[in-house]
Protein backbone atom coordinates (compact mmCIF):
# COMPACT_ATOMS: atom_id res chain seq x y z
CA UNK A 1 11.94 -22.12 11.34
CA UNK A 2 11.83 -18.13 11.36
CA UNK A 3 10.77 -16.71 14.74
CA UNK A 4 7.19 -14.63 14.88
CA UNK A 5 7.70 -11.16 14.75
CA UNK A 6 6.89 -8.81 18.04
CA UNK A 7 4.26 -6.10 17.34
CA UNK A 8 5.03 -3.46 15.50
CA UNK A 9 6.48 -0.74 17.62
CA UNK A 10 5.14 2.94 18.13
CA UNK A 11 7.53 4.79 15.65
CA UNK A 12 6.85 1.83 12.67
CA UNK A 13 2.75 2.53 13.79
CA UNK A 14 3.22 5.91 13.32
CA UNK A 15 5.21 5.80 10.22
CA UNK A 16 3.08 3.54 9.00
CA UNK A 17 -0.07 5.07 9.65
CA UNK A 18 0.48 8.24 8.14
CA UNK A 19 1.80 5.78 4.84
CA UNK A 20 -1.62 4.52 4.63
CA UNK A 21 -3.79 7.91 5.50
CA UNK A 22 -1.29 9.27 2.57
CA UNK A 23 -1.94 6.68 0.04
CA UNK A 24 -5.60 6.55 0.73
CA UNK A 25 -6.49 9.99 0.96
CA UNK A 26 -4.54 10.57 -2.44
CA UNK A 27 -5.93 7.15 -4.74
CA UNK A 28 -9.65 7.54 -3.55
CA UNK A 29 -9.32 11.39 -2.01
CA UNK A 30 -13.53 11.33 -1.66
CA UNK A 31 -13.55 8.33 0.69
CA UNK A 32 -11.18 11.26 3.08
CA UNK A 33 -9.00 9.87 5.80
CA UNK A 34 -9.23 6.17 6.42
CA UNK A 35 -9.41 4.77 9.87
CA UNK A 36 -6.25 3.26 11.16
CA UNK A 37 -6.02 1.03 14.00
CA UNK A 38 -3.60 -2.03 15.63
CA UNK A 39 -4.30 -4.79 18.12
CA UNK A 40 -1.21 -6.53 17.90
CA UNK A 41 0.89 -7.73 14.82
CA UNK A 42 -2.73 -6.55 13.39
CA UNK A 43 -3.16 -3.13 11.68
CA UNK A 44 -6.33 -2.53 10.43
CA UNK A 45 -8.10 0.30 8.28
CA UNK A 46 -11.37 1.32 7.46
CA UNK A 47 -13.15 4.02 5.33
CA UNK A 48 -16.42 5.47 4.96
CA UNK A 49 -17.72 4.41 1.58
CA UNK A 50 -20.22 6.58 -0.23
CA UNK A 51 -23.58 5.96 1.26
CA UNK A 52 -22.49 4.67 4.59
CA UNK A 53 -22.83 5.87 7.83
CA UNK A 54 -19.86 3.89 9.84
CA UNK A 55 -16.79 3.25 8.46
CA UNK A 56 -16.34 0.13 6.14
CA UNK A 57 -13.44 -2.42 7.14
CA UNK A 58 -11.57 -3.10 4.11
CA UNK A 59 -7.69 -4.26 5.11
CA UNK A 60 -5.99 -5.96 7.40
CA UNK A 61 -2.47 -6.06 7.81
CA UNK A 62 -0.42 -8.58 9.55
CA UNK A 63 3.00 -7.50 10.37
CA UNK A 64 6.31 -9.83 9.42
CA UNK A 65 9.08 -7.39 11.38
CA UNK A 66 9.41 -4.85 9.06
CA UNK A 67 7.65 -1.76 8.04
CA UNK A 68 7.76 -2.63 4.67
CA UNK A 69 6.29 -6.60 4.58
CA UNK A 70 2.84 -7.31 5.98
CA UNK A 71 0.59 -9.98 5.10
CA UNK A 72 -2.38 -8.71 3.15
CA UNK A 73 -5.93 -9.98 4.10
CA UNK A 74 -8.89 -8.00 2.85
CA UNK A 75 -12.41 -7.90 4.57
CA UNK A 76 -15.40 -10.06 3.65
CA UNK A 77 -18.76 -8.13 4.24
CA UNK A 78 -19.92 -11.80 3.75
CA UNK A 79 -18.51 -13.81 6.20
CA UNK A 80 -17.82 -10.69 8.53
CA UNK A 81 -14.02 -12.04 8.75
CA UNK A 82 -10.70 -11.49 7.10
CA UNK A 83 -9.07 -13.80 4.67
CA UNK A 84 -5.04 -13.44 3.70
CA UNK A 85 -6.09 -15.74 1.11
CA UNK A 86 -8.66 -14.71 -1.54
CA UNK A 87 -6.89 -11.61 -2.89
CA UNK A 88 -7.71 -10.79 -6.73
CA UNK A 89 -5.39 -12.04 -8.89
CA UNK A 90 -3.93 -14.38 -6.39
CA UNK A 91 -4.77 -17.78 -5.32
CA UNK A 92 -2.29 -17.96 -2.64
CA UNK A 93 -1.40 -15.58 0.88
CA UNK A 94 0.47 -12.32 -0.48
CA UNK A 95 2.73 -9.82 1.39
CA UNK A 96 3.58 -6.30 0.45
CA UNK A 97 3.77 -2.96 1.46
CA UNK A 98 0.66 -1.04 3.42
CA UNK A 99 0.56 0.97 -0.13
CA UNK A 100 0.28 -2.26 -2.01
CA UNK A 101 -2.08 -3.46 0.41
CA UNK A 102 -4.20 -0.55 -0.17
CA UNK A 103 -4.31 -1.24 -3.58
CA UNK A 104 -5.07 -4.71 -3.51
CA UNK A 105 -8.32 -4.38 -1.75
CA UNK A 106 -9.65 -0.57 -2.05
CA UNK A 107 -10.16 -1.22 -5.62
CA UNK A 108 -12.72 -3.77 -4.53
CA UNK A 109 -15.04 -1.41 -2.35
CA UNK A 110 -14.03 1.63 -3.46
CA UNK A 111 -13.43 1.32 -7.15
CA UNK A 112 -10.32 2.40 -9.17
CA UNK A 113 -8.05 4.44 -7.47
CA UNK A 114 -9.55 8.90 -8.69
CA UNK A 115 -6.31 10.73 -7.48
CA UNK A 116 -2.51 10.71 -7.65
């Protein structure tokens, strides 16, 4: 049995933060910088949609040690929670990159990706 992962520390935060504002701010450069933030193995990011006031929750990303593999759980406006496990295309719990995280689940509020 593998043993759970500490939070992510303040350098792989960092890192990984400006990953996400990078990726974000280039696929869908009109939602403008996303909101990052962590509460424990948790990162989670936010945008402000067209038409919004607040910034929407979108992603949440559960680390698994490295920089590069998180667990992927996008935001349901209808339930108010996350779920790892309702992904398009996926029936099952999927891990990736913040990038491919981004992808999975921006498409879904914010449409297909407009930029680079």
């Amino acid at each position: 049995m593998g043993s759970v992962p500490q939070a992510p520390d303040p350098q792989t935060r960092n890192a990984v933060t400006r990953r996400i504002i990078t990726h974000v701010t280039a696929g869908w450069p009109r939602l403008g910088e996303p909101l990052v933030r962590y509460r424990g193995l948790y990162c989670y990011v936010a945008a402000l949609l067209p038409g919004h006031r607040e910034p929407t929750p979108i992603l949440r990303l559960r680390y698994q040690g490295s920089a590069d593999d998180w667990a992927i759980g996008i935001y349901k406006a209808s339930t108010g929670q996350y779920s790892e496990n309702e992904l398009p295309g996926t029936f099952a719990g999927m891990t990736g990159t913040p990038e491919q995280g981004i992808d999975e689940t921006f498409i879904l509020y914010a449409g297909p990706r407009t930029g680079n």
